[in-house]
Protein backbone atom coordinates (compact mmCIF):
# COMPACT_ATOMS: atom_id res chain seq x y z
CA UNK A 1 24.02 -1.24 -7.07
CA UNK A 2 20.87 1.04 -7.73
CA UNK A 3 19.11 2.79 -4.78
CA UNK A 4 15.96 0.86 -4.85
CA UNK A 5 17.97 -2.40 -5.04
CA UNK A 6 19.56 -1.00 -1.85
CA UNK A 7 16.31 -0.27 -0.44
CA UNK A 8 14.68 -3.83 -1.42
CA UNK A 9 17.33 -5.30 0.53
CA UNK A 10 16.98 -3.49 3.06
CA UNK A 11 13.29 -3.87 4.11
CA UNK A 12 13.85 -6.92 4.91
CA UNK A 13 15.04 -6.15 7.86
CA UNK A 14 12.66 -2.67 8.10
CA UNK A 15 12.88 -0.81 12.13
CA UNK A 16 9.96 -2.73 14.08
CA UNK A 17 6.68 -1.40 12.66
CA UNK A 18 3.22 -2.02 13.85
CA UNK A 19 -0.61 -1.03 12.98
CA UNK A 20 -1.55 1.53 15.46
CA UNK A 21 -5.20 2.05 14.24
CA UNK A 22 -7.83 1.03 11.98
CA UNK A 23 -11.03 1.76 10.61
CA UNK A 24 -12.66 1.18 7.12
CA UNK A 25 -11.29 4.08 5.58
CA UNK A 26 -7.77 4.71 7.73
CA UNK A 27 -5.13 2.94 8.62
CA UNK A 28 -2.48 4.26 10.28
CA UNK A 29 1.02 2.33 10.73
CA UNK A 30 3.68 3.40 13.37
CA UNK A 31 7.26 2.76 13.58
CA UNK A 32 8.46 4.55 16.90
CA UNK A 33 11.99 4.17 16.74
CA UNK A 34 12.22 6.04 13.48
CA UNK A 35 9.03 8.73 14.21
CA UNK A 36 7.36 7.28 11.39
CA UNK A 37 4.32 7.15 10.29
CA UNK A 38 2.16 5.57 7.27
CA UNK A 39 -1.23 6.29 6.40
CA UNK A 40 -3.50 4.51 3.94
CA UNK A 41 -6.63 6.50 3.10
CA UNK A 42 -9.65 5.67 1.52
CA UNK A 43 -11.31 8.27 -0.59
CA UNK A 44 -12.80 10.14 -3.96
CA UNK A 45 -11.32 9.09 -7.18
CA UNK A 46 -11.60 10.48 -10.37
CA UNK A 47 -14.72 9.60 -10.89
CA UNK A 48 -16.19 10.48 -8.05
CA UNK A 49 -16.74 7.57 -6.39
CA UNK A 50 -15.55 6.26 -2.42
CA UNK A 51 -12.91 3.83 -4.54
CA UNK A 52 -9.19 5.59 -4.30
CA UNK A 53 -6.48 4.83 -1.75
CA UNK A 54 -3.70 7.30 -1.03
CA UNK A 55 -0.53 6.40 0.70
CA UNK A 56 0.89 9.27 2.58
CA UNK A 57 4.02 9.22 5.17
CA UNK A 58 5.44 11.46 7.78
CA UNK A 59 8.54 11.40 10.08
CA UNK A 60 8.32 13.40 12.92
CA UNK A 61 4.97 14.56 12.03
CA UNK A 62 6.66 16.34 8.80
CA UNK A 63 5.84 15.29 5.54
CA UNK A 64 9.00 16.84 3.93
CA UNK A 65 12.60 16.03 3.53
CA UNK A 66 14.18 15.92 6.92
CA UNK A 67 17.95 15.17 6.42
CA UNK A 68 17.91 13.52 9.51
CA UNK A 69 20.43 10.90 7.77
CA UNK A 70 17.75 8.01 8.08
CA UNK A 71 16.48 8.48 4.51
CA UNK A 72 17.67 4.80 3.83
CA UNK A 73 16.19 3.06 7.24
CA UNK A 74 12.79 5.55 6.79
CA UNK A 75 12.28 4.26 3.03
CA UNK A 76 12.95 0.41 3.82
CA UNK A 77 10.85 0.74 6.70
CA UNK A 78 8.01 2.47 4.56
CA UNK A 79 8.13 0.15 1.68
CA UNK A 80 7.98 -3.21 3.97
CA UNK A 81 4.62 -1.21 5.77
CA UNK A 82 3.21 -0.93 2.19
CA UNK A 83 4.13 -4.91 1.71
CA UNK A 84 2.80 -6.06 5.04
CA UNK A 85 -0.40 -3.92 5.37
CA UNK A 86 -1.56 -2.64 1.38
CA UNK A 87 -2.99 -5.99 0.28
CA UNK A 88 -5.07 -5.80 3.19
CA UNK A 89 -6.10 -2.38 3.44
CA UNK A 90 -6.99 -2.81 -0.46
CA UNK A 91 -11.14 -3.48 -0.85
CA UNK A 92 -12.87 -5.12 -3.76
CA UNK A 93 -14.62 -1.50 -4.56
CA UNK A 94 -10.80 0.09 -4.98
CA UNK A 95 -10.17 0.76 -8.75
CA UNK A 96 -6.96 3.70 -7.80
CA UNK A 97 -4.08 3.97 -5.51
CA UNK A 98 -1.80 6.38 -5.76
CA UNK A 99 0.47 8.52 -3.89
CA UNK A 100 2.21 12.40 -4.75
CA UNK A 101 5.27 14.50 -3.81
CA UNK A 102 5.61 18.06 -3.14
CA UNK A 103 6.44 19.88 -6.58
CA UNK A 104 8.32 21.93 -4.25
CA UNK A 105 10.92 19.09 -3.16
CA UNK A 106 12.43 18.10 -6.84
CA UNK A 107 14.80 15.69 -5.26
CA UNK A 108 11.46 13.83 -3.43
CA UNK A 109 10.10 13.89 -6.51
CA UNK A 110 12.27 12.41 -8.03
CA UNK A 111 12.99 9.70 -5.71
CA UNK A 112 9.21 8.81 -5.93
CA UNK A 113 9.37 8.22 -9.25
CA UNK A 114 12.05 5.93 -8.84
CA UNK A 115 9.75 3.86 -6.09
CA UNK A 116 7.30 3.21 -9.21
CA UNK A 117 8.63 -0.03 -10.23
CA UNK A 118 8.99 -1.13 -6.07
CA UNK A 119 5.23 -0.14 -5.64
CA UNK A 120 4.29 -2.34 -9.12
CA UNK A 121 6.13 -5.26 -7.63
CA UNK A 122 4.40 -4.88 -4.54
CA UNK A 123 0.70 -4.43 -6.40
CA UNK A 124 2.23 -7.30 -8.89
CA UNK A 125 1.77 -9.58 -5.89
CA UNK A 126 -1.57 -8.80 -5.23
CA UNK A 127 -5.69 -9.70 -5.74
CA UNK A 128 -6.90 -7.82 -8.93
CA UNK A 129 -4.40 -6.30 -11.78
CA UNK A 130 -2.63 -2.87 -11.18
CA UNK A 131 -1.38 -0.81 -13.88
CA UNK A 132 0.46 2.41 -13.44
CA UNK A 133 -1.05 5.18 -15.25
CA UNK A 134 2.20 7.42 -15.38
CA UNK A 135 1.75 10.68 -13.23
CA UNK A 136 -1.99 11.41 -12.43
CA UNK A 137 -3.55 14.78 -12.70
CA UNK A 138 -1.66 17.19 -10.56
CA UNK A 139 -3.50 19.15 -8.44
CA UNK A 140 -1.75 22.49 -7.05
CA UNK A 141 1.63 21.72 -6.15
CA UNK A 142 1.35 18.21 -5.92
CA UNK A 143 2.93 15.81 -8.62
CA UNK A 144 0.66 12.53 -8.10
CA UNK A 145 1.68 8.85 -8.82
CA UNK A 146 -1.28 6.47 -9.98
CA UNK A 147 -1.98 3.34 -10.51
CA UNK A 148 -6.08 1.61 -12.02
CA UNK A 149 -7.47 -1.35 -11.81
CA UNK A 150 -7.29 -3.24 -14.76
CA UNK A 151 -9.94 -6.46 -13.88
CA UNK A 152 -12.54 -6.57 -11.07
């Protein structure tokens, strides 16, 4: 069995998860047990405009590897968050969402590319049509994930 069937499988049964706050452009979802935390952000896309939404988590407060030995629990737990909460955080103006890895953490890197296909499913299920764009423009040391709005 691959990983991210492993991981599928897994969120449905994610550690208990809640939204902890909310405004237009943030939303920030909290899963205790694990010290986890998810943030959607509204921002600037490539064009300039208020219409891109980053997905960012941290355990701990860290945003790097851990090797606390909860990869599996933190992951399931972080893909049922983007299920329960994207579709709603996502607005009519959005045209990007996208999300990046650490050049300096090749094994998170590679691991996020390998949550592509989860995170089309997820958008597959959703208002509007999603398609990934392969990596977005890189900026610094980041190695960014994207995905455009194909209809309004």
């Amino acid at each position: 069995m691959h990983i991210f069937e492993i991981l599928n499988e897994l969120a449905d049964s994610p550690e208990r998860f809640e939204l902890v706050s909310q405004d237009d452009d943030v939303w920030e979802v909290s899963a205790d047990s694990l010290g986890l935390y998810l943030y959607f952000t509204r921002g600037l896309g490539p064009d300039s405009k208020h219409d891109q939404v980053y997905i960012e988590f941290a355990v701990n407060g860290r945003y790097d590897l851990t090797k606390g030995g909860n990869a599996i629990k933190v992951l399931s737990t972080v893909i049922a968050m983007i299920k329960s909460y994207l579709p709603k955080f996502v607005k009519k103006q959005d045209n990007y969402i996208s999300f990046g890895a650490d050049k300096a953490e090749p094994s998170r890197v590679s691991l996020y590319k390998r949550a592509v296909p989860i995170l089309s499913r997820i958008l597959s299920t959703m208002d509007y049509n999603w398609k990934y764009q392969n990596a977005g423009p890189s900026s610094g040391s980041l190695e960014t994930y994207t995905w455009t709005r194909t209809t309004q």
